[in-house]
N, C-alpha and C. Protein backbone atom coordinates (compact mmCIF):
# COMPACT_ATOMS: atom_id res chain seq x y z
N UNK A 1 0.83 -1.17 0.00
CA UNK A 1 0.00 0.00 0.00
C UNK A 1 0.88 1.25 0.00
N UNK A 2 0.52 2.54 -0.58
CA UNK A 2 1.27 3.84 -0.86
C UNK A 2 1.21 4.10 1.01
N UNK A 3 2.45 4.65 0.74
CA UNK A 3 2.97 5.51 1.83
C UNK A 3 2.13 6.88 2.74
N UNK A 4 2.46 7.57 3.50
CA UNK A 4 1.28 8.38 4.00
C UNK A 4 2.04 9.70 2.99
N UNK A 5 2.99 9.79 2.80
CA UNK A 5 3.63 10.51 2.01
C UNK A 5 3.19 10.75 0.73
N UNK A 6 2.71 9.47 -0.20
CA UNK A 6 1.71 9.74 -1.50
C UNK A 6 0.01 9.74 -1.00
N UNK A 7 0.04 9.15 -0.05
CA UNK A 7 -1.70 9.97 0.46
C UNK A 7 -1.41 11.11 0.58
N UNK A 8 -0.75 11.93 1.12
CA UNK A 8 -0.98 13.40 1.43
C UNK A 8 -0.65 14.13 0.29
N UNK A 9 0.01 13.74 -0.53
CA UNK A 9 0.40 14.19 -2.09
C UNK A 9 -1.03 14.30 -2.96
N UNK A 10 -1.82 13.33 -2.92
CA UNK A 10 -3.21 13.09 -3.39
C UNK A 10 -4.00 13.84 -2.72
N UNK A 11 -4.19 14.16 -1.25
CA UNK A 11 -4.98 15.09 -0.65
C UNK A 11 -4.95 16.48 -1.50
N UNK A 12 -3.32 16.45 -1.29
CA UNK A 12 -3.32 18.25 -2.14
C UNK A 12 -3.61 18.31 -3.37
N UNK A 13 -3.07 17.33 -4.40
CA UNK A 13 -4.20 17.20 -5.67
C UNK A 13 -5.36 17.53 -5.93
N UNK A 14 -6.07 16.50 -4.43
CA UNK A 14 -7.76 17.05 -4.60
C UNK A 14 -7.79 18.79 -4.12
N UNK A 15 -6.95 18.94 -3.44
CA UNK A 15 -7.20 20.76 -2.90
C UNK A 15 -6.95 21.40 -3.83
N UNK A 16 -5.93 21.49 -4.52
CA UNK A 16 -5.56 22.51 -5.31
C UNK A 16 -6.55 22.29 -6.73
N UNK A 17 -7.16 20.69 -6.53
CA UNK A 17 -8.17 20.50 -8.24
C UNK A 17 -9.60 21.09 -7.62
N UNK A 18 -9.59 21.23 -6.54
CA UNK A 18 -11.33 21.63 -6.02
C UNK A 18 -11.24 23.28 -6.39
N UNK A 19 -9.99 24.21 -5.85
CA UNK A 19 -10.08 25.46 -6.43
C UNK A 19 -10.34 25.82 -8.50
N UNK A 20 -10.20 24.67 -9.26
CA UNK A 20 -10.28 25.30 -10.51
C UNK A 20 -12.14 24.58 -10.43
N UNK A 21 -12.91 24.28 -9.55
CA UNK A 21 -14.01 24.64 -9.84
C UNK A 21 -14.60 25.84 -9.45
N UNK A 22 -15.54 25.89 -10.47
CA UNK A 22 -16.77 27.11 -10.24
C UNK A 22 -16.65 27.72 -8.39
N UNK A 23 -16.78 29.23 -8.59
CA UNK A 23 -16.98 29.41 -6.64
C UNK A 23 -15.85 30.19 -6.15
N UNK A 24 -15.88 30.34 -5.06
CA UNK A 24 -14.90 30.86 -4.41
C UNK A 24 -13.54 30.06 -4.02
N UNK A 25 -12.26 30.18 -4.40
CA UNK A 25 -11.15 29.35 -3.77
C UNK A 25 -10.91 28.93 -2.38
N UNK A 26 -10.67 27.82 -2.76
CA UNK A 26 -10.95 27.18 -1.29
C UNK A 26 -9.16 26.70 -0.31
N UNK A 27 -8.67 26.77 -1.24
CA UNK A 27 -7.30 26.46 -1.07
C UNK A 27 -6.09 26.99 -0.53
N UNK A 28 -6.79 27.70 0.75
CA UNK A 28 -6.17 28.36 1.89
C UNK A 28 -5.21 26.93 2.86
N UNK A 29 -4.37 27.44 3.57
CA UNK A 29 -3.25 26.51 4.19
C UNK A 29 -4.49 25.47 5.29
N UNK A 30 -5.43 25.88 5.71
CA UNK A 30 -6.24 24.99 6.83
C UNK A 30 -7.05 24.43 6.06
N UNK A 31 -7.36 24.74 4.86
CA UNK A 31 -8.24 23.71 4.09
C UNK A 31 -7.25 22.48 3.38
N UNK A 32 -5.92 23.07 2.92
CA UNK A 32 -5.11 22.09 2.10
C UNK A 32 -4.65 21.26 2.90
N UNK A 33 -4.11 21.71 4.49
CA UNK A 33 -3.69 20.61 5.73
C UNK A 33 -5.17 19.95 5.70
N UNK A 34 -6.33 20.01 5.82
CA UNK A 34 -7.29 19.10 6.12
C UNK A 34 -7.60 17.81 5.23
N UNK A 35 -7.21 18.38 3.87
CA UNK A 35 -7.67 17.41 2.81
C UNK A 35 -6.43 16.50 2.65
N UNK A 36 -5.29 17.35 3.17
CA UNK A 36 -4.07 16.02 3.10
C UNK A 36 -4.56 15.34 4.31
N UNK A 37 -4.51 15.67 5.49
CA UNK A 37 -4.92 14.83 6.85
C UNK A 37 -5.84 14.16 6.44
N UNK A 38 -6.96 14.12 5.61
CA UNK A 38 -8.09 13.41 5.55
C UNK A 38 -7.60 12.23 4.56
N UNK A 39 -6.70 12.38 3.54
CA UNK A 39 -6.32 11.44 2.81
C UNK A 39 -5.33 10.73 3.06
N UNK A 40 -4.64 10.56 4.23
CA UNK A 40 -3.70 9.84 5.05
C UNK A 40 -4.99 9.01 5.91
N UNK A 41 -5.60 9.67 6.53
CA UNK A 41 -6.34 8.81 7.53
C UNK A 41 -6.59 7.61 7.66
N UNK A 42 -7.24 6.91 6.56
CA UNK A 42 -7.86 6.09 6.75
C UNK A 42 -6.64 4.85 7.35
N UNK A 43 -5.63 4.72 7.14
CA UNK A 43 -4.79 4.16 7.60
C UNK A 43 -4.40 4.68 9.16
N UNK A 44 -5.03 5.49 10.06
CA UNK A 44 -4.87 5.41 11.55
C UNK A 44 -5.63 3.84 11.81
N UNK A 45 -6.14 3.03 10.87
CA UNK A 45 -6.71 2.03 11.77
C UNK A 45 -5.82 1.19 11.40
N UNK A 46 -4.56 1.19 11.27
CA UNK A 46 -3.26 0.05 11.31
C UNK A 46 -2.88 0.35 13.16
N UNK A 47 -3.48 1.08 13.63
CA UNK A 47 -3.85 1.05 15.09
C UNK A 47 -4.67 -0.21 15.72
N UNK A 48 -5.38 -0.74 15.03
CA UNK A 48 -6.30 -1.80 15.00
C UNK A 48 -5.77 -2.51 14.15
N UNK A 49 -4.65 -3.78 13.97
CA UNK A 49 -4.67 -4.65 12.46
C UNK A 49 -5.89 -5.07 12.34
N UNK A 50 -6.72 -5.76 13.15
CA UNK A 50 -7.56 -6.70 13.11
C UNK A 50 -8.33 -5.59 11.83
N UNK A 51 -8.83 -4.20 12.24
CA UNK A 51 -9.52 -3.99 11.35
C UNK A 51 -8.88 -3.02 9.73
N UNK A 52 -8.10 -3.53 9.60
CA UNK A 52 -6.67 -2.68 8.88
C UNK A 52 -7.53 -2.86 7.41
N UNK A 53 -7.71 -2.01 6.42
CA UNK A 53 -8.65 -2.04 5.13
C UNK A 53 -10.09 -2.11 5.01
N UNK A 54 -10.58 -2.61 6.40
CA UNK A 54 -12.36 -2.53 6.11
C UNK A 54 -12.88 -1.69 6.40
N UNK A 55 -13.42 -1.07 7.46
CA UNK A 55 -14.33 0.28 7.93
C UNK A 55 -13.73 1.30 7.19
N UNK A 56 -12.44 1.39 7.33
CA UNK A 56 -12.00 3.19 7.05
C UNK A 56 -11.74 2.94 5.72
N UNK A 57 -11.62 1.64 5.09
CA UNK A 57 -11.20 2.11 3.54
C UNK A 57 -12.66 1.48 2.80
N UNK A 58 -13.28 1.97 3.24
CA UNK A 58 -14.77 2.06 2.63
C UNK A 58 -15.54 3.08 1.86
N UNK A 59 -16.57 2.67 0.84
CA UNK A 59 -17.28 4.02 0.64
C UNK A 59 -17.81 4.47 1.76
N UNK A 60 -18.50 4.28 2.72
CA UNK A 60 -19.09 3.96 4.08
C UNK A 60 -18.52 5.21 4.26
N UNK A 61 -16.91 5.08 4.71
CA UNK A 61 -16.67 6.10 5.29
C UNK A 61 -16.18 7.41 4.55
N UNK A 62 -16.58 7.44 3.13
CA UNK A 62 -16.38 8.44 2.61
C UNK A 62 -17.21 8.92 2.45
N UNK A 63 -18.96 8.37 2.77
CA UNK A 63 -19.94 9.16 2.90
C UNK A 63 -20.20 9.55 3.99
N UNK A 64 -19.55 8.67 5.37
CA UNK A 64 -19.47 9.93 6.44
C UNK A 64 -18.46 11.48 6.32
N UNK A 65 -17.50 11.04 5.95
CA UNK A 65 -16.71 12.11 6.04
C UNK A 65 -17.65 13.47 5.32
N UNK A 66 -18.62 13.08 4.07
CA UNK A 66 -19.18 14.12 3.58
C UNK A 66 -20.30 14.66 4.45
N UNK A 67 -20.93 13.63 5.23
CA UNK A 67 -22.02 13.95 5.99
C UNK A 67 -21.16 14.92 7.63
N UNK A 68 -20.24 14.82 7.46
CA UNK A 68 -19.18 15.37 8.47
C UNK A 68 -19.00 16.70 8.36
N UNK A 69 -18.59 17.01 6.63
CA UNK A 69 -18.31 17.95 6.32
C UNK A 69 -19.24 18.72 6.34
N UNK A 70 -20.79 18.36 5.96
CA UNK A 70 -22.08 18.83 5.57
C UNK A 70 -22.83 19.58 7.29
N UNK A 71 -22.23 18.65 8.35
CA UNK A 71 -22.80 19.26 9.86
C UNK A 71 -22.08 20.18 10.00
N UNK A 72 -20.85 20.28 9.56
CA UNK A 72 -19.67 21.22 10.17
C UNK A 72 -20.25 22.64 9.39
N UNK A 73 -20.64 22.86 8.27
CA UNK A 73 -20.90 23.62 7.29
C UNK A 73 -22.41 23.97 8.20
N UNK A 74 -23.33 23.43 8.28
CA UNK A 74 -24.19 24.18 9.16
C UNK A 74 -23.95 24.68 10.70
N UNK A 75 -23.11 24.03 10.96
CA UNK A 75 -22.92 24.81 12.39
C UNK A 75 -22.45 25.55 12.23
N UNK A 76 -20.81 25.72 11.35
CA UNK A 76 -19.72 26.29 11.60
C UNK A 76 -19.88 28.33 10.70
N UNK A 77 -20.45 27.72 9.36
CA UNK A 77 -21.14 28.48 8.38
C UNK A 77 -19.38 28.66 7.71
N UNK A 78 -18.89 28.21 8.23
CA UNK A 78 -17.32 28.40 7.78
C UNK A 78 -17.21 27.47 6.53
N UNK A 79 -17.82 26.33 6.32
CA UNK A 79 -17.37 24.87 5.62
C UNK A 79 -18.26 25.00 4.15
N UNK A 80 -18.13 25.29 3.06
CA UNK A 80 -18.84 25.24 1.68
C UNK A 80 -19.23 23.70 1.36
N UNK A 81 -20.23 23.64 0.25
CA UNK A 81 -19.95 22.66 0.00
C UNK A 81 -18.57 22.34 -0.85
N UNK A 82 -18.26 22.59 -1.39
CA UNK A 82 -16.92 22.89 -1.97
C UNK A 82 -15.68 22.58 -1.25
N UNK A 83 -15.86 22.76 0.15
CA UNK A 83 -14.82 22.47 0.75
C UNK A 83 -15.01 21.00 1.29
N UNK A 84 -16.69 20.35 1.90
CA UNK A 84 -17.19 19.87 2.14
C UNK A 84 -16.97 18.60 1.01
N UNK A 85 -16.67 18.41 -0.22
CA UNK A 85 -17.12 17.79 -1.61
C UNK A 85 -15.00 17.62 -1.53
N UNK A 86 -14.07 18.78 -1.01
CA UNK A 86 -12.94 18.29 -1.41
C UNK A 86 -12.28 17.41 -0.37
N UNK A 87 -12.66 17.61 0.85
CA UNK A 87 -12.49 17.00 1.88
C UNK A 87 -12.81 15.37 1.99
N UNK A 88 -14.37 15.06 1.15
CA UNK A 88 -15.15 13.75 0.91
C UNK A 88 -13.85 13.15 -0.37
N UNK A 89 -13.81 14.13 -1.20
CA UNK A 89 -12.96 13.47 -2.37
C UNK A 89 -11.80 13.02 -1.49
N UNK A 90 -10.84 13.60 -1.24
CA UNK A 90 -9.45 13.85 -0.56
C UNK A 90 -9.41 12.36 0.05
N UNK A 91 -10.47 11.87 0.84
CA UNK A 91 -10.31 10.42 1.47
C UNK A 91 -10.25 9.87 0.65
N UNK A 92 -11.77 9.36 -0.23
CA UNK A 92 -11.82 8.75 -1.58
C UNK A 92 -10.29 8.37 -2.15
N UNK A 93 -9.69 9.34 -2.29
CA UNK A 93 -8.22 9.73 -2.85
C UNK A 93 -7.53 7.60 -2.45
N UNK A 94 -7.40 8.01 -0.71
CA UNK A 94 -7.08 6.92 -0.03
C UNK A 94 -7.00 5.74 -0.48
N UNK A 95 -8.56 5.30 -0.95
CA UNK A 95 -8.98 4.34 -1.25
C UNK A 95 -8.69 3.69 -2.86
N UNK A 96 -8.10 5.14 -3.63
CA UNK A 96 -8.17 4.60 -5.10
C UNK A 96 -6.64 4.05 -5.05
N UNK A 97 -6.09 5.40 -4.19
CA UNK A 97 -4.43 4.95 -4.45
C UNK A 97 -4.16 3.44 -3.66
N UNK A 98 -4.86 2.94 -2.53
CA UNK A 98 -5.31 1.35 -1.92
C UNK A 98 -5.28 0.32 -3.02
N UNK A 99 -6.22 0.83 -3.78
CA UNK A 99 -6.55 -0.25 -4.75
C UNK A 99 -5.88 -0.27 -5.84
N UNK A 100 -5.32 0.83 -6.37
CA UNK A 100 -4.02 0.30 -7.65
C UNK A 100 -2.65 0.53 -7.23
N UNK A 101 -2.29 0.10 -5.94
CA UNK A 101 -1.49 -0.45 -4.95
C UNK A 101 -0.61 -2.15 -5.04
N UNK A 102 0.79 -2.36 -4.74
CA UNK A 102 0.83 -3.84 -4.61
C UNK A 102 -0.15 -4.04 -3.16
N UNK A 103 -0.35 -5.22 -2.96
CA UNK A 103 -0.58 -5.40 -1.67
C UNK A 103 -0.45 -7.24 -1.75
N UNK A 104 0.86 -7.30 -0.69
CA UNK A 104 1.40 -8.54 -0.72
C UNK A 104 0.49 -9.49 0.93
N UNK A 105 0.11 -8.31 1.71
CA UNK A 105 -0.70 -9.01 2.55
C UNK A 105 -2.16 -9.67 2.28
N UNK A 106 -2.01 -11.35 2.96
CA UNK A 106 -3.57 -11.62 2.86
C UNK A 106 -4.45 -11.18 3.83
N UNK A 107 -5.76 -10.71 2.99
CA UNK A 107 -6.49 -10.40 2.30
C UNK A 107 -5.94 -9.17 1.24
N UNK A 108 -6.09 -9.69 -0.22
CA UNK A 108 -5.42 -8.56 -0.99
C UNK A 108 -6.24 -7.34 -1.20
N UNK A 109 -6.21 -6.33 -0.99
CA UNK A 109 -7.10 -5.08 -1.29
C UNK A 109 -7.99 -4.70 -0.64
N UNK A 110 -8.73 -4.05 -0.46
CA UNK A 110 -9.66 -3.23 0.62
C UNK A 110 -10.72 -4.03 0.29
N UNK A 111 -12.02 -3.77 1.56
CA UNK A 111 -13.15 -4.00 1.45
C UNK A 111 -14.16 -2.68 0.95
N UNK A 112 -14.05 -2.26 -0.28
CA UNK A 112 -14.24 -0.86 -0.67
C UNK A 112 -15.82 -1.01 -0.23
N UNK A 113 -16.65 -1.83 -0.28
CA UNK A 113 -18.25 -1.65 -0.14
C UNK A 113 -18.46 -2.28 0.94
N UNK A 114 -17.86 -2.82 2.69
CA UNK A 114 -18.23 -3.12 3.60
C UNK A 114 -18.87 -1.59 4.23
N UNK A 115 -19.72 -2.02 5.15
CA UNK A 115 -20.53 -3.58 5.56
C UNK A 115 -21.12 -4.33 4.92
N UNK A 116 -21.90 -3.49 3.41
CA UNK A 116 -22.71 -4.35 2.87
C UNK A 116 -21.93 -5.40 2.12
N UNK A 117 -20.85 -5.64 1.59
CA UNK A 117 -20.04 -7.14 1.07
C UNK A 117 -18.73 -7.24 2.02
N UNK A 118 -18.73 -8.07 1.93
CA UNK A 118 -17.42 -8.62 2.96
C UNK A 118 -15.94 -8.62 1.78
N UNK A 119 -16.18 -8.36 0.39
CA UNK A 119 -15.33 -8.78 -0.39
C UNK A 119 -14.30 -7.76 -0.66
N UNK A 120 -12.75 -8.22 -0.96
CA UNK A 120 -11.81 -7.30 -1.28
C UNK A 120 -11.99 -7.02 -2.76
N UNK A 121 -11.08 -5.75 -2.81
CA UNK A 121 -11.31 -6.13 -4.11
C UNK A 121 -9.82 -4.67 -4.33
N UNK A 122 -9.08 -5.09 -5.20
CA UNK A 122 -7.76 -4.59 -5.90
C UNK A 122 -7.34 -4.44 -7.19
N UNK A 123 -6.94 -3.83 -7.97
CA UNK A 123 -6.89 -3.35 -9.66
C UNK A 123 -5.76 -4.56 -10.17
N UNK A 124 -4.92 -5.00 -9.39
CA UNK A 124 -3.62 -5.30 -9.98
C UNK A 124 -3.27 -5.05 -10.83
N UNK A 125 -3.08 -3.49 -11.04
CA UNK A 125 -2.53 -2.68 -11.89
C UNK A 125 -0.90 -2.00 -11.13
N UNK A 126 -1.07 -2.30 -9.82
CA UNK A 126 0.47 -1.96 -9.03
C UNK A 126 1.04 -0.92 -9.86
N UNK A 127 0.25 0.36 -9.68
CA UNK A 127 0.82 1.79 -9.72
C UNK A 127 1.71 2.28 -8.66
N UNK A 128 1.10 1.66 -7.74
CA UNK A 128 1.73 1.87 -6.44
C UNK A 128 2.86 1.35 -6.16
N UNK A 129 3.74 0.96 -5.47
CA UNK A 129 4.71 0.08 -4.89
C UNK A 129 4.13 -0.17 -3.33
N UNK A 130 4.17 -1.42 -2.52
CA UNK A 130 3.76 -1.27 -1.82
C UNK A 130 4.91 -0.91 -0.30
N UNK A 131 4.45 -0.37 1.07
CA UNK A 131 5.32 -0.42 1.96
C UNK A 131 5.41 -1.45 3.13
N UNK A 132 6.67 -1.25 3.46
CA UNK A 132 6.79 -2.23 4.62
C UNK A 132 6.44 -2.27 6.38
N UNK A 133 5.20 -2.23 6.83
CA UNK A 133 5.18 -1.94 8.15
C UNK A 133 5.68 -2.67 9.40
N UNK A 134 6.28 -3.40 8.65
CA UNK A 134 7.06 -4.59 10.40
C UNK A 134 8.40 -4.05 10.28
N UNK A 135 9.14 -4.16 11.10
CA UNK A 135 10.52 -4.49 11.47
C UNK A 135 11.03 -2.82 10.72
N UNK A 136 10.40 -1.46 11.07
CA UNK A 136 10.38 -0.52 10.24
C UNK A 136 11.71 -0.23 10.43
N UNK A 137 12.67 -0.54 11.15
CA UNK A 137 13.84 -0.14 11.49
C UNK A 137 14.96 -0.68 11.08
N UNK A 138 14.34 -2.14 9.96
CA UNK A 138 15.34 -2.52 9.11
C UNK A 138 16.26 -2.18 7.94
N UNK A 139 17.11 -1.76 7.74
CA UNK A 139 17.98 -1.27 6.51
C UNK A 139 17.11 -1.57 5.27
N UNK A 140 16.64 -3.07 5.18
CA UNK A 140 16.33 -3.48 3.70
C UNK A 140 14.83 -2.49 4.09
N UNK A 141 13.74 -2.70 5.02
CA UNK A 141 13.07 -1.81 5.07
C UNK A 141 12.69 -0.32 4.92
N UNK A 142 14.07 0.29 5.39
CA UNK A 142 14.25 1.65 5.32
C UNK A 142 14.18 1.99 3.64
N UNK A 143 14.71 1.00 3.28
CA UNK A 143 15.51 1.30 1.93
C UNK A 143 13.72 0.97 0.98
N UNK A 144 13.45 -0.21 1.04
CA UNK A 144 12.14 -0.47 -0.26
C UNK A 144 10.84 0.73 0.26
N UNK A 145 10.88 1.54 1.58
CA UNK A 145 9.83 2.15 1.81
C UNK A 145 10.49 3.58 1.14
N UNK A 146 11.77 4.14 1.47
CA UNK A 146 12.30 5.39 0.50
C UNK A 146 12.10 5.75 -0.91
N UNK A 147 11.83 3.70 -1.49
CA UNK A 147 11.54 3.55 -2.68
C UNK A 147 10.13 3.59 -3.44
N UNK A 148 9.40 3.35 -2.70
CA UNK A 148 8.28 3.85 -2.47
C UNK A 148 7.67 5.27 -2.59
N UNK A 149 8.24 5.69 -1.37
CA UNK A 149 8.36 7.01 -1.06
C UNK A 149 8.58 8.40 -2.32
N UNK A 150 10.15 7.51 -3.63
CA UNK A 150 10.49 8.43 -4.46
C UNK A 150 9.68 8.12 -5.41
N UNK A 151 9.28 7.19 -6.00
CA UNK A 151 8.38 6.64 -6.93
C UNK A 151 6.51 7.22 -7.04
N UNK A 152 6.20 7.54 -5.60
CA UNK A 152 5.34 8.26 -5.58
C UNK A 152 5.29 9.30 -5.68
N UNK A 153 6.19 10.23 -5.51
CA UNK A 153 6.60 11.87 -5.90
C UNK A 153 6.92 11.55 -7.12
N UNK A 154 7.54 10.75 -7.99
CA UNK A 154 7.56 11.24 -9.37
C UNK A 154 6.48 10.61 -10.14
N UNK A 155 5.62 9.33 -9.72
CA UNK A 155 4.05 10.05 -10.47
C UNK A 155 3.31 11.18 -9.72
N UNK A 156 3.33 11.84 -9.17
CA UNK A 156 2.22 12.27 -8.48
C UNK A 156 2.68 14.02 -8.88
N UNK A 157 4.05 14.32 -9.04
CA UNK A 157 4.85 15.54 -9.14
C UNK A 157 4.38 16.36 -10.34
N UNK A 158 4.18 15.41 -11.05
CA UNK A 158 3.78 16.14 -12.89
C UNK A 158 1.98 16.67 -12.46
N UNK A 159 1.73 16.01 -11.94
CA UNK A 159 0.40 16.24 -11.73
C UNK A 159 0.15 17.58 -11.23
N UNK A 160 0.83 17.58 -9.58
CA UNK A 160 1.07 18.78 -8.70
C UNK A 160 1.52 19.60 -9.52
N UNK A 161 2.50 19.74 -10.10
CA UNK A 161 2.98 20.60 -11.25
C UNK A 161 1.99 21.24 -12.01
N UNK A 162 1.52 20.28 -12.55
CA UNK A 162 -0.14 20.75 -13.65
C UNK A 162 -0.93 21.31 -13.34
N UNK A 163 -1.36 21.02 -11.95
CA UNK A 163 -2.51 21.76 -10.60
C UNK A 163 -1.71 23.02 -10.34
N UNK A 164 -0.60 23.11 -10.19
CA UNK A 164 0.04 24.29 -9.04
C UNK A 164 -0.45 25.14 -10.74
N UNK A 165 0.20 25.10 -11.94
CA UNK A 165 0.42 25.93 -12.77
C UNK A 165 -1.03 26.36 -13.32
N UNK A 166 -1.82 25.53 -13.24
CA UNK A 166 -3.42 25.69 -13.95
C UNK A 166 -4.15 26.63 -12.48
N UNK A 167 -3.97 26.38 -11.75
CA UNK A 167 -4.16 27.01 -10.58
C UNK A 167 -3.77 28.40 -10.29
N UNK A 168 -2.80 28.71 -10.26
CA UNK A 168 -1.98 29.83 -10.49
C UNK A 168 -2.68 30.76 -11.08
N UNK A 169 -2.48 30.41 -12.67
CA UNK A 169 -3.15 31.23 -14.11
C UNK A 169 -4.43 31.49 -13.43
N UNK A 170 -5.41 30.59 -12.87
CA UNK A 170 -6.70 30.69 -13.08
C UNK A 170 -7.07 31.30 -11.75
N UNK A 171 -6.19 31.83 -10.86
CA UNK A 171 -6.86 32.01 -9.46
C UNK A 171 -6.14 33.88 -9.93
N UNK A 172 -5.03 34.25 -10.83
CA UNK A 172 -4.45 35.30 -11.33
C UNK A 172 -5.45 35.92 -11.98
N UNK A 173 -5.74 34.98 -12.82
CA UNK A 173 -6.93 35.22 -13.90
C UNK A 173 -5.94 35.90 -15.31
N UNK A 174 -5.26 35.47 -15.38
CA UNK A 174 -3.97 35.69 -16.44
C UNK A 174 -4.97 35.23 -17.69
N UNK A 175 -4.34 35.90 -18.63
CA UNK A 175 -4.82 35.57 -20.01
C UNK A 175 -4.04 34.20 -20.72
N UNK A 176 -4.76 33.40 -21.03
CA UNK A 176 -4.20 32.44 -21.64
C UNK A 176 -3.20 32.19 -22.87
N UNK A 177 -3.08 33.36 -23.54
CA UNK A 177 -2.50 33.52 -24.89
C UNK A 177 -1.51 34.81 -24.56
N UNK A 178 0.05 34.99 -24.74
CA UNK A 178 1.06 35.93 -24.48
C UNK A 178 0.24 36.67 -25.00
N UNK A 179 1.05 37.68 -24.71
CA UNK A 179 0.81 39.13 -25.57
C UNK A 179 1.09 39.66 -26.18
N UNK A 180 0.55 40.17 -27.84
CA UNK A 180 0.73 40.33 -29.01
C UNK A 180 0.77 39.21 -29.89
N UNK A 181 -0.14 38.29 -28.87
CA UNK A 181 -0.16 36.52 -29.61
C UNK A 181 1.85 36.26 -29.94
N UNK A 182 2.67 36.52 -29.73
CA UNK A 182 4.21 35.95 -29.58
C UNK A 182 3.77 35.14 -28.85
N UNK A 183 4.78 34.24 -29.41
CA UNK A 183 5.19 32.48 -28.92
C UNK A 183 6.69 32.71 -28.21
N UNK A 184 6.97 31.92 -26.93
CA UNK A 184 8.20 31.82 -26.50
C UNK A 184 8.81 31.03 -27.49
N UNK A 185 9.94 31.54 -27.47
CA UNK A 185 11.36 30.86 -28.31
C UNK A 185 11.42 29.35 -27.98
């Protein structure tokens, strides 16, 4: 499974992709820490092995998190849906990078639709590399989780790249075409 390092890489994806919708920008430093924290999470339940991939890497709990976001937004009057919708995505995030993941432990892949099926289910498409959580203090460990670690910053970097720059222009409100229509050299 990806590292908390490419979950939180994916959180900010979803933050910085929720500002090029329609609305007001949402992609202030306490909204972008939330949607990375929210897309690491679901893995606090390696606190629990017993329940390590089922409850938290569920749709289940990505429709609480929205119903979360949705109370906070009426109490708070602070929370949009927008912020509410990047926060719900941002977990989601969790669960996709889960599933086109290695995952060498049995049961392979999350229970994406518990409670209602008990069944895993995984892409074996291994975009991911997966990491090592036992013996974290082993050399060969240190070393295949770093690997991990770099492999997920360089898919995930072009992306951030694409977001930071489309983001930028569009929150500037820059004109899309130089000026005097000239092309850089």
């Amino acid at each position: 499974m990806p590292s908390p390092v490419g979950h939180a890489l994916g959180g900010l994806a979803i933050a910085w992709a929720a500002d090029l919708l329609p609305g007001r920008p949402i992609a202030n430093p306490r909204v972008t820490l939330a949607c990375m924290s929210l897309a690491a999470l679901p893995d606090a339940d390696l606190l629990l092995p017993v329940v390590h991939r089922t409850v938290t890497h569920s749709l289940g709990a990505v429709v609480a998190v929205g119903l979360l976001m949705i109370v906070a937004a009426a109490v708070t009057g602070e929370v949009t849906a927008k912020i509410a919708l990047a926060c719900a995505a941002s977990y989601a995030s969790h669960l996709l990078f889960d599933w086109l993941a290695v995952d060498q432990s049995a049961p392979r892949g999350i229970q994406l639709l518990w409670p209602f099926s008990s069944t895993w289910f995984i892409s074996g498409w291994d975009v991911f590399r997966g990491t090592e959580r036992r013996h974290f203090f082993r050399l060969t460990t240190m070393h295949q989780n770093l690997v991990t670690i770099v492999r997920e910053i360089a898919i995930l970097a072009p992306v951030l790249g694409a977001l930071w720059l489309v983001r930028v222009k569009a929150l500037t409100r820059l004109a899309a075409e130089m000026p005097r229509g000239d092309h850089a050299a």
